[in-house]
C-alpha atoms as a PDB file:
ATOM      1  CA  UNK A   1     119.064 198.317  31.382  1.00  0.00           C
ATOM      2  CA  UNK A   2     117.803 196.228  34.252  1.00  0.00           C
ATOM      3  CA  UNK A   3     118.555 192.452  33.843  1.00  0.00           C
ATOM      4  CA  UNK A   4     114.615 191.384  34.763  1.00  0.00           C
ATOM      5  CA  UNK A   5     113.406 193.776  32.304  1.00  0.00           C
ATOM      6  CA  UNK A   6     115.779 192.473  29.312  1.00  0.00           C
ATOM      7  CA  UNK A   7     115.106 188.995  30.564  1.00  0.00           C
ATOM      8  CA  UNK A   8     110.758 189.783  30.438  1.00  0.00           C
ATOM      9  CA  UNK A   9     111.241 191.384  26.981  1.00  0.00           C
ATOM     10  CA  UNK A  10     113.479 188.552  25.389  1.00  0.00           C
ATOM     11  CA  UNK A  11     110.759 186.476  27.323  1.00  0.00           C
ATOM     12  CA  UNK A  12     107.790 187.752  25.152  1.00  0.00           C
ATOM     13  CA  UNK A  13     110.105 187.698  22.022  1.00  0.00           C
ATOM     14  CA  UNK A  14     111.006 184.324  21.953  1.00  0.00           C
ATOM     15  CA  UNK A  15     106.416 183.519  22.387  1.00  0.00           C
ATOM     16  CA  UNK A  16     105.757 185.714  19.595  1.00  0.00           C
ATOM     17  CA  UNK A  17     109.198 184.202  17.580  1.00  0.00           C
ATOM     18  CA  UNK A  18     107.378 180.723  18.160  1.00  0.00           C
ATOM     19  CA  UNK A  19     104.567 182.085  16.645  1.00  0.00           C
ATOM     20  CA  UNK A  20     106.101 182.984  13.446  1.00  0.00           C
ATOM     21  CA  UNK A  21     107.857 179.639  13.462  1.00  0.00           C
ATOM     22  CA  UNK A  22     104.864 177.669  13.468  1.00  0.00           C
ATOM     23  CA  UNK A  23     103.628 179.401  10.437  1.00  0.00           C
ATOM     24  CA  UNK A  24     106.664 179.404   8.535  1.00  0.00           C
ATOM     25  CA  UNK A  25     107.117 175.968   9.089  1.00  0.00           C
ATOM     26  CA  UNK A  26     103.688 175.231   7.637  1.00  0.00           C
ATOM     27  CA  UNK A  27     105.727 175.663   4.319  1.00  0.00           C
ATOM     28  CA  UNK A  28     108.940 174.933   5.040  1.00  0.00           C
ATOM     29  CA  UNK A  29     110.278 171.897   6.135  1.00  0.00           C
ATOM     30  CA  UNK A  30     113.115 172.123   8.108  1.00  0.00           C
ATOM     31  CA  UNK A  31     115.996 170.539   6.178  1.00  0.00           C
ATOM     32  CA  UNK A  32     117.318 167.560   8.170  1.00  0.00           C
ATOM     33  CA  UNK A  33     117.106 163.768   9.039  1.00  0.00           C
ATOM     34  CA  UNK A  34     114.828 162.183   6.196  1.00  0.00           C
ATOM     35  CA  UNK A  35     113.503 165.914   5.088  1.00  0.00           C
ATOM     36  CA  UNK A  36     117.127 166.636   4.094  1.00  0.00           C
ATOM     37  CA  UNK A  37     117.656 168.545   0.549  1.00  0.00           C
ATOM     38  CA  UNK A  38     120.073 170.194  -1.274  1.00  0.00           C
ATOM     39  CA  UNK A  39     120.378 174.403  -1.583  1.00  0.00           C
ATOM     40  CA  UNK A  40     120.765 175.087   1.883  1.00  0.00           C
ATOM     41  CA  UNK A  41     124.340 174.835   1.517  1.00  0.00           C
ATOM     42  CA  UNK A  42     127.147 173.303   3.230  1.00  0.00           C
ATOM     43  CA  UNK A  43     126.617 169.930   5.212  1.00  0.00           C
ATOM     44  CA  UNK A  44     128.278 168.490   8.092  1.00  0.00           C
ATOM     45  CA  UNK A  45     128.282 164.978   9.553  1.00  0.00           C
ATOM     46  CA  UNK A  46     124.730 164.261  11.842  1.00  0.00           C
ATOM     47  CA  UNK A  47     126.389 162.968  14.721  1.00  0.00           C
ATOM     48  CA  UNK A  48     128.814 166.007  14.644  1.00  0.00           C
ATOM     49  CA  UNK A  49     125.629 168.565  14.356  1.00  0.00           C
ATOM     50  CA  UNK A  50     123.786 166.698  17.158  1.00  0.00           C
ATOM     51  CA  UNK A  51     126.698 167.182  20.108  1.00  0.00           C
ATOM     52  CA  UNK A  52     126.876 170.633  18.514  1.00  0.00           C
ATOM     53  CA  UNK A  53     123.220 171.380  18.442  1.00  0.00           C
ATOM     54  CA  UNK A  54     122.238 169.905  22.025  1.00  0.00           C
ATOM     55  CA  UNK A  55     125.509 170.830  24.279  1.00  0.00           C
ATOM     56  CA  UNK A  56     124.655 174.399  24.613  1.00  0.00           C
ATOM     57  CA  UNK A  57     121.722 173.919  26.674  1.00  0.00           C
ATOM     58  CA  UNK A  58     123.943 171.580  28.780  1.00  0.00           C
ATOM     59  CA  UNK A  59     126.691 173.849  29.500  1.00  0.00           C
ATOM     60  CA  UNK A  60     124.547 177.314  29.632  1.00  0.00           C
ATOM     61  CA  UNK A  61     121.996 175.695  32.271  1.00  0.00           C
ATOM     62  CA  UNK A  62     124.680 173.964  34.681  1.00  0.00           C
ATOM     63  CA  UNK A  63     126.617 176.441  34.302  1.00  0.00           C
ATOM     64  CA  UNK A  64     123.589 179.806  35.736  1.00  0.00           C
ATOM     65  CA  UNK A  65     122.602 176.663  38.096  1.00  0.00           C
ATOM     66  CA  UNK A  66     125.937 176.736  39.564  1.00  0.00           C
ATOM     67  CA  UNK A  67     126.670 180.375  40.250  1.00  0.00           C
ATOM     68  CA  UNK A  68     122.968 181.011  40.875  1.00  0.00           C
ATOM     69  CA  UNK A  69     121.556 182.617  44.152  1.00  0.00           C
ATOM     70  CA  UNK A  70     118.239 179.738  44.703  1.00  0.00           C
ATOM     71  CA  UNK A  71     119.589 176.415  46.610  1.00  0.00           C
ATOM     72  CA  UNK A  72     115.831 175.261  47.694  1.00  0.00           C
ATOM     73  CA  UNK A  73     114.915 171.861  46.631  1.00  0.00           C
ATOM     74  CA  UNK A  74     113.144 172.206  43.642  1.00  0.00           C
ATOM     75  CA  UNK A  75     115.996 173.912  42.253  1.00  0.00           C
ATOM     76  CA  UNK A  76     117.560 170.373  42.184  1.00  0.00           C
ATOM     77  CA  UNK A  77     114.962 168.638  40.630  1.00  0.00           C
ATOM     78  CA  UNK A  78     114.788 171.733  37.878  1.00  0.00           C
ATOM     79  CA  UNK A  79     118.239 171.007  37.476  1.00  0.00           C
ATOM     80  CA  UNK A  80     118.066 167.168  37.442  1.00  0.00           C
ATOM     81  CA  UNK A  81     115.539 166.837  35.418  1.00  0.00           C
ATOM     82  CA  UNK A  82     116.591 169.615  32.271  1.00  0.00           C
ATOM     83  CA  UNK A  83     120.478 168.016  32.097  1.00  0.00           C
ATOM     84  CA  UNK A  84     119.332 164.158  32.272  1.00  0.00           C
ATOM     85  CA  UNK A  85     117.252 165.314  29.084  1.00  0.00           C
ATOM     86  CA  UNK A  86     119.719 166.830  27.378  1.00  0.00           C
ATOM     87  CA  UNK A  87     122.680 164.605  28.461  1.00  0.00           C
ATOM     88  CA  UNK A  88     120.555 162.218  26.953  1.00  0.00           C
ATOM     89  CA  UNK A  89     119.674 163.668  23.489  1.00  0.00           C
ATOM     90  CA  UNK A  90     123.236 165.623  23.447  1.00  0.00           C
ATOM     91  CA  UNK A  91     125.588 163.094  24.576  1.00  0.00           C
ATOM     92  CA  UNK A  92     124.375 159.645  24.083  1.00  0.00           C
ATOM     93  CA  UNK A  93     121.899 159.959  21.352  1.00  0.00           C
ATOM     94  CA  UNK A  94     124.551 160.651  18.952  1.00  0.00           C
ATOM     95  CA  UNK A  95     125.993 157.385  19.640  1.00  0.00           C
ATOM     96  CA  UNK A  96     123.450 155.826  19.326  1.00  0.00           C
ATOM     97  CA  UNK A  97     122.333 156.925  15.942  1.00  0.00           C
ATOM     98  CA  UNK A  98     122.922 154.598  12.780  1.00  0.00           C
ATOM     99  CA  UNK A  99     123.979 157.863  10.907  1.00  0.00           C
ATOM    100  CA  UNK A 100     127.041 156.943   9.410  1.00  0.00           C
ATOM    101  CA  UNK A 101     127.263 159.130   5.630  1.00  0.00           C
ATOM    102  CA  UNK A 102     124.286 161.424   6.907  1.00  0.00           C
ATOM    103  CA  UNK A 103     124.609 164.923   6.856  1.00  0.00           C
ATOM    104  CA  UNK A 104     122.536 168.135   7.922  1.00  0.00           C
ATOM    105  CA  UNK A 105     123.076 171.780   6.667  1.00  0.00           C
ATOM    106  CA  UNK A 106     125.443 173.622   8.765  1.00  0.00           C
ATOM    107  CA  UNK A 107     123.052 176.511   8.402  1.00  0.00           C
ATOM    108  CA  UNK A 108     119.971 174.292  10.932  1.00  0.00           C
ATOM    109  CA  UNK A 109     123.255 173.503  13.052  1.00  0.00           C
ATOM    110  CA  UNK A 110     123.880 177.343  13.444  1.00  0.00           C
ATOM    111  CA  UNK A 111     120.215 177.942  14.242  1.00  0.00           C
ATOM    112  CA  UNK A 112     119.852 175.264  16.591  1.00  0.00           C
ATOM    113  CA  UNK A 113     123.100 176.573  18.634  1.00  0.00           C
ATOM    114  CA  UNK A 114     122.234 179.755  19.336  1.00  0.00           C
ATOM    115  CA  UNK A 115     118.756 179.078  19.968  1.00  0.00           C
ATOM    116  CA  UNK A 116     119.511 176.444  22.539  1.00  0.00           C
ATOM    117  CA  UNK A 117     121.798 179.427  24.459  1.00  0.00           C
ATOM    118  CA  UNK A 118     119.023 181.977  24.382  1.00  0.00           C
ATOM    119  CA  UNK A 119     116.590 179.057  25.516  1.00  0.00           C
ATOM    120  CA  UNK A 120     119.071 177.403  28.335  1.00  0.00           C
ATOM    121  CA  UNK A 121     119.566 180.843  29.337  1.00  0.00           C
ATOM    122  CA  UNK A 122     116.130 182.371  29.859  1.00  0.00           C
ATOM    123  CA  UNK A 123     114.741 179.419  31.798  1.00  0.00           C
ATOM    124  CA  UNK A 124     117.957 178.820  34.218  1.00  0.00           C
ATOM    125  CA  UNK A 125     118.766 182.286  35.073  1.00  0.00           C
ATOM    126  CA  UNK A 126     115.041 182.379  36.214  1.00  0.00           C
ATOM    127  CA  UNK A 127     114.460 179.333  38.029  1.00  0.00           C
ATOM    128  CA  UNK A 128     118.237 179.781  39.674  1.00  0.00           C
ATOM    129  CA  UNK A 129     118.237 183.873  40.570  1.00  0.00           C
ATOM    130  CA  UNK A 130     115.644 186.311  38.706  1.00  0.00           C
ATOM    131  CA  UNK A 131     112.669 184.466  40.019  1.00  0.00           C
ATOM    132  CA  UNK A 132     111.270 183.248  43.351  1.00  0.00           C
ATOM    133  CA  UNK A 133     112.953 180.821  45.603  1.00  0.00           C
ATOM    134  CA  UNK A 134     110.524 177.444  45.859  1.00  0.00           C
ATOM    135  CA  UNK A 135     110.652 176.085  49.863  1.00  0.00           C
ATOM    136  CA  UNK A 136     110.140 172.288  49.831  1.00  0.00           C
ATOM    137  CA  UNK A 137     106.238 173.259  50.052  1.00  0.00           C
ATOM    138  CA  UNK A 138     106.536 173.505  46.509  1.00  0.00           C
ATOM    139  CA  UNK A 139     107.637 170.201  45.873  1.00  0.00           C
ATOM    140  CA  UNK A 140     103.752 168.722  47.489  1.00  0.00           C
ATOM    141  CA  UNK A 141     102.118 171.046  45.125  1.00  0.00           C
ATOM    142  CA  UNK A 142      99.420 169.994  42.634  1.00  0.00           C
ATOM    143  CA  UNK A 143     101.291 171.447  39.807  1.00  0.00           C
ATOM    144  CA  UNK A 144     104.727 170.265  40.493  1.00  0.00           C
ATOM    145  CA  UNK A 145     103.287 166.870  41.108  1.00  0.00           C
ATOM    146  CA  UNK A 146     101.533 166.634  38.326  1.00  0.00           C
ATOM    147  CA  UNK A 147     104.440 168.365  36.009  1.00  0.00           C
ATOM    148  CA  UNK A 148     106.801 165.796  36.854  1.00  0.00           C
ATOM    149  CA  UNK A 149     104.545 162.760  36.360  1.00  0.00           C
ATOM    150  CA  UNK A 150     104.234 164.178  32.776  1.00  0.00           C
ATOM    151  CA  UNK A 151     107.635 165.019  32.617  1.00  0.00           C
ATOM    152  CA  UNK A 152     108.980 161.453  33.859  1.00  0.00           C
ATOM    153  CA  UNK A 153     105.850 160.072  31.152  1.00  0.00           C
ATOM    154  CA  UNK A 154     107.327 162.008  28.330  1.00  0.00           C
ATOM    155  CA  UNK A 155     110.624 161.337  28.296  1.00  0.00           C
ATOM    156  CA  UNK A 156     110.119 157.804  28.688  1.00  0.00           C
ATOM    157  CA  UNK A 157     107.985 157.834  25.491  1.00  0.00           C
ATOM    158  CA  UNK A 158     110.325 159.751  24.379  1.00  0.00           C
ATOM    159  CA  UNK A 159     113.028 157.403  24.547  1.00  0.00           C
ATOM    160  CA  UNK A 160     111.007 154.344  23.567  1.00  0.00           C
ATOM    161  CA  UNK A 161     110.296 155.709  20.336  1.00  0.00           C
ATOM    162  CA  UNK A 162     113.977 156.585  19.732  1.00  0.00           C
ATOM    163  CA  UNK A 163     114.955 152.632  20.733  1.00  0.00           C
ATOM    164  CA  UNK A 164     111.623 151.871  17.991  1.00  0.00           C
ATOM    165  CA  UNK A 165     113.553 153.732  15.173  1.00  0.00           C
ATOM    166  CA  UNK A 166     117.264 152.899  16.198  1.00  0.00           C
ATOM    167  CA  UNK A 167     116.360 149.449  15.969  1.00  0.00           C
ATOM    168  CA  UNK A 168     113.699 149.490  12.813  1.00  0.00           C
ATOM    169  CA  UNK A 169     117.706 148.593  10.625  1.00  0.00           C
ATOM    170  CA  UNK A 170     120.270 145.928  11.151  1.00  0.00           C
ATOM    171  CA  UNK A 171     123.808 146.629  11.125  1.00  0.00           C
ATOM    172  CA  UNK A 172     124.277 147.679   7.742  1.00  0.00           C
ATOM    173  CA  UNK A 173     120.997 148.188   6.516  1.00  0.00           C
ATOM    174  CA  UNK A 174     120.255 151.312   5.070  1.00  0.00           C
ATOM    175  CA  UNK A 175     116.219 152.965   3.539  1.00  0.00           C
ATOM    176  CA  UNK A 176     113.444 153.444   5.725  1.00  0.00           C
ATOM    177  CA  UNK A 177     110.720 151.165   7.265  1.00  0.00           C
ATOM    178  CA  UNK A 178     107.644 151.196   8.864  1.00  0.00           C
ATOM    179  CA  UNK A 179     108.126 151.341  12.672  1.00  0.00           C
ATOM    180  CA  UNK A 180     105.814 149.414  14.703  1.00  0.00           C
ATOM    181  CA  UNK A 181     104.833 149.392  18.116  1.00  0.00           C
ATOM    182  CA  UNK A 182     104.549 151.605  20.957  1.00  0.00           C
ATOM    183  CA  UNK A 183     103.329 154.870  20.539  1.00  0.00           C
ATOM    184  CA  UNK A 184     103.293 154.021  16.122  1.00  0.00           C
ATOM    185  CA  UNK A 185     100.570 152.304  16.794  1.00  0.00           C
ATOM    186  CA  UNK A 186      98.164 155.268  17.396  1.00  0.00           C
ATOM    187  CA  UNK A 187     100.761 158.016  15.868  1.00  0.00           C
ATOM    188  CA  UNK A 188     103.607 158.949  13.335  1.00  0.00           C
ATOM    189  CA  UNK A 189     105.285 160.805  15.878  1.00  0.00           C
ATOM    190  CA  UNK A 190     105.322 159.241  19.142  1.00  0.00           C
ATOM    191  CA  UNK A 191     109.085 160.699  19.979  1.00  0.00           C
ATOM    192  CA  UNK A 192     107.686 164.213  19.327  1.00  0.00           C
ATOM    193  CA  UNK A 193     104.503 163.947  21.443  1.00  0.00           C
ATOM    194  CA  UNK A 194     106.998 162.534  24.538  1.00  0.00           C
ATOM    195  CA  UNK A 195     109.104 165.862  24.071  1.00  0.00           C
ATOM    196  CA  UNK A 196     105.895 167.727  23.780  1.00  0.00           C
ATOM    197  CA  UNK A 197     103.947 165.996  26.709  1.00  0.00           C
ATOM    198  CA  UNK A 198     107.638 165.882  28.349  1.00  0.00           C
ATOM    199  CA  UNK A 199     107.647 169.852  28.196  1.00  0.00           C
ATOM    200  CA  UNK A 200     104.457 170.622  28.700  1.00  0.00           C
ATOM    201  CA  UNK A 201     105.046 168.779  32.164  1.00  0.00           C
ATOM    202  CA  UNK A 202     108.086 170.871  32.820  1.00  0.00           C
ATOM    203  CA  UNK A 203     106.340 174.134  32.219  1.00  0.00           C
ATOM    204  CA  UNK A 204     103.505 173.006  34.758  1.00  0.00           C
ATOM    205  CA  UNK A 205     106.276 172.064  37.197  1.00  0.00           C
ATOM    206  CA  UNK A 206     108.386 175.230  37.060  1.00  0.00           C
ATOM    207  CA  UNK A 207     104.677 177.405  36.731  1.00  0.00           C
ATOM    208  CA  UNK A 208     107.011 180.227  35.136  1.00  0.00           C
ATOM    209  CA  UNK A 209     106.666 182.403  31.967  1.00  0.00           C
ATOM    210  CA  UNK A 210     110.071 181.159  30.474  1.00  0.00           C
ATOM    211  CA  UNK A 211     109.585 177.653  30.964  1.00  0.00           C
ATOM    212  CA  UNK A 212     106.245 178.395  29.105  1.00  0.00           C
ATOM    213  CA  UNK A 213     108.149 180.516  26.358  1.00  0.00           C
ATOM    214  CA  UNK A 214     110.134 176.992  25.908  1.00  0.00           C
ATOM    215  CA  UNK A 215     106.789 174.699  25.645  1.00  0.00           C
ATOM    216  CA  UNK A 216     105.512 176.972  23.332  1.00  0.00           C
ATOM    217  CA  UNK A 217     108.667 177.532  21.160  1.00  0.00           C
ATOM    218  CA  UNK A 218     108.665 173.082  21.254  1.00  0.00           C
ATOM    219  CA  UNK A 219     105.338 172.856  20.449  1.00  0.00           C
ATOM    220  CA  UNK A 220     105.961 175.532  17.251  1.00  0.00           C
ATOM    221  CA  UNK A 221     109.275 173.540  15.995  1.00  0.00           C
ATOM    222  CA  UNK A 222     107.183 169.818  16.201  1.00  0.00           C
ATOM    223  CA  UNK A 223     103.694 169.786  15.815  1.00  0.00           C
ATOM    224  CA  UNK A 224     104.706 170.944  12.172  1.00  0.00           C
ATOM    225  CA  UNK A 225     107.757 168.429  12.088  1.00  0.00           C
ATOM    226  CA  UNK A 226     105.174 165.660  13.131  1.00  0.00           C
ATOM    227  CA  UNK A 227     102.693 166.549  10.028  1.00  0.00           C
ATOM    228  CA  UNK A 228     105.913 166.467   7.268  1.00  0.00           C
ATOM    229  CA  UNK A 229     106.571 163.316   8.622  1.00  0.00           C
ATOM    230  CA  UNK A 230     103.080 161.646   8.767  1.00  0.00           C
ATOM    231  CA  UNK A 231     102.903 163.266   5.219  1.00  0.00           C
ATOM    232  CA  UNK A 232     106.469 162.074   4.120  1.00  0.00           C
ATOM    233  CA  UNK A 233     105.476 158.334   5.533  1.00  0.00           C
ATOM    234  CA  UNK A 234     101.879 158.216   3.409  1.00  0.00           C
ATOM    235  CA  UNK A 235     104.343 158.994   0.068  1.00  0.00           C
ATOM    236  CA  UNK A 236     106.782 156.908   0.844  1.00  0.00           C
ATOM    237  CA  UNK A 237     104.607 153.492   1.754  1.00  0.00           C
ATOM    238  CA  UNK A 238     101.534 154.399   0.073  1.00  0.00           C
ATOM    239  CA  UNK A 239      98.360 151.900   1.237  1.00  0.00           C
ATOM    240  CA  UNK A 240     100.763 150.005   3.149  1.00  0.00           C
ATOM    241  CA  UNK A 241     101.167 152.699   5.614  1.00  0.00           C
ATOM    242  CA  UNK A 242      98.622 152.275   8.532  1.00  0.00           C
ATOM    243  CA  UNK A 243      95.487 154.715   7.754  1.00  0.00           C
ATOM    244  CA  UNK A 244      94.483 154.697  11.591  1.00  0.00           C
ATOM    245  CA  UNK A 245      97.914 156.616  12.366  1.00  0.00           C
ATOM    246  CA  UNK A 246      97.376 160.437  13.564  1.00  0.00           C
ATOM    247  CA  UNK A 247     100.119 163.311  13.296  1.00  0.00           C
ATOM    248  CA  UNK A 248     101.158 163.329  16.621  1.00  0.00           C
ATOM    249  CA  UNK A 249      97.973 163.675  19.041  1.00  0.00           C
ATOM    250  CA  UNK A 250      96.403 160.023  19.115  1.00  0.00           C
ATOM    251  CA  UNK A 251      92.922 160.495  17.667  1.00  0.00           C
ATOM    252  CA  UNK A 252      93.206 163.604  17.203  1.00  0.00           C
ATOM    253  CA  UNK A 253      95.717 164.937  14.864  1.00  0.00           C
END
């Protein structure tokens, strides 16, 4: 079978698998980070399930960029900008992490892996050979313009909310607290709705249908993660957790 028709197909599967993992995910919360439970059997160390997890998308998309056929300039940014993200959350987060004794399921590891190849590969081999080659007209277009200003937006709210809850314990402290500041102050979630508004950008930026599959299959895996959270926080802190707080949408949900 044709490459571009396996590659449309697995395209539309992985919109409609987002689907379904929105509303599974409405009851179930996936096990990991302060969600984790037992009876999803066995564990492995968090830092080891993060470089796991997040190098897959790494290797896959450098790896179709490199032997691809499309060497116009927005190729490069395409490039640039997916592997600083995920050099990021793959390779330094990790480190970064006060996770020392935390575990996650090996099972969500497993998922996450094979996922993050299906995902690296249907938006690289796309933007690097199945699709159309951008000229550097592309790069003064309205919707690569504006897709990287909300990329660039994203991931820096994004990573301000990480520094937020990396620094919320001292060395040595362990339990939970109330973060405060940035994007807490109108949401529960503000790390989500960076990778959310970061994604969205990208989508708008690339203007493809596998780039969209991705938004879509981000938006499915976090909007729900956002509400367990903002539910898990009222539980935890009771009337000393700020009312005003949304989900993940500021004022909105």
């Amino acid at each position: 079978m044709d490459e571009l028709v396996v590659h449309a197909r697995l395209t539309l599967a992985w919109f409609a698998l987002s689907a379904v993992t929105f509303l599974v995910l409405q009851f179930i919360s996936a096990p990991y980070g302060k969600h984790i439970r037992d009876g999803w059997g066995p564990t492995i160390p968090n830092r080891l399930g993060w470089l796991v997890m997040e190098t897959p998308p790494i290797v896959v998309f450098a790896t179709l960029f490199a032997v691809g056929t499309h060497r116009d300039p927005a190729a490069f940014v395409f490039a640039t900008c997916f592997l600083v993200h995920y050099v990021y959350r793959g390779w330094v987060y990790p480190f970064r992490l006060q996770t020392d004794g935390k575990r996650m399921p090996l099972v969500v590891c497993a998922l996450a892996f094979f996922t993050n190849i299906v995902i690296g590969y249907l938006q690289a081999r796309w933007l690097f050979t199945l699709g159309p080659e951008r000229d550097a007209s592309w790069l003064a277009d309205p919707r690569f313009v504006v897709g990287l200003g909300l990329f660039v937006f994203g991931f820096a709210v994004n990573h301000h909310s990480d520094a937020i809850l990396r620094n919320l314990r001292r060395p040595g402290e362990t339990g939970y607290k109330i973060p405060i500041g940035g994007g807490f102050r109108w949401v529960s979630s503000p790390h989500y709705l960076g990778e959310i508004i970061e994604w969205g950008g990208w989508a708008l930026m690339t203007w493809s249908a596998p780039t969209a599959a991705f938004f879509a299959w981000t938006v499915s895996n976090l909007v729900p993660r956002a509400a367990e959270n903002h539910r898990w926080y009222h539980e935890r802190f009771g009337d000393a957790y700020p009312r005003e707080r949304r989900r993940v949408v500021p004022w909105v949900y």
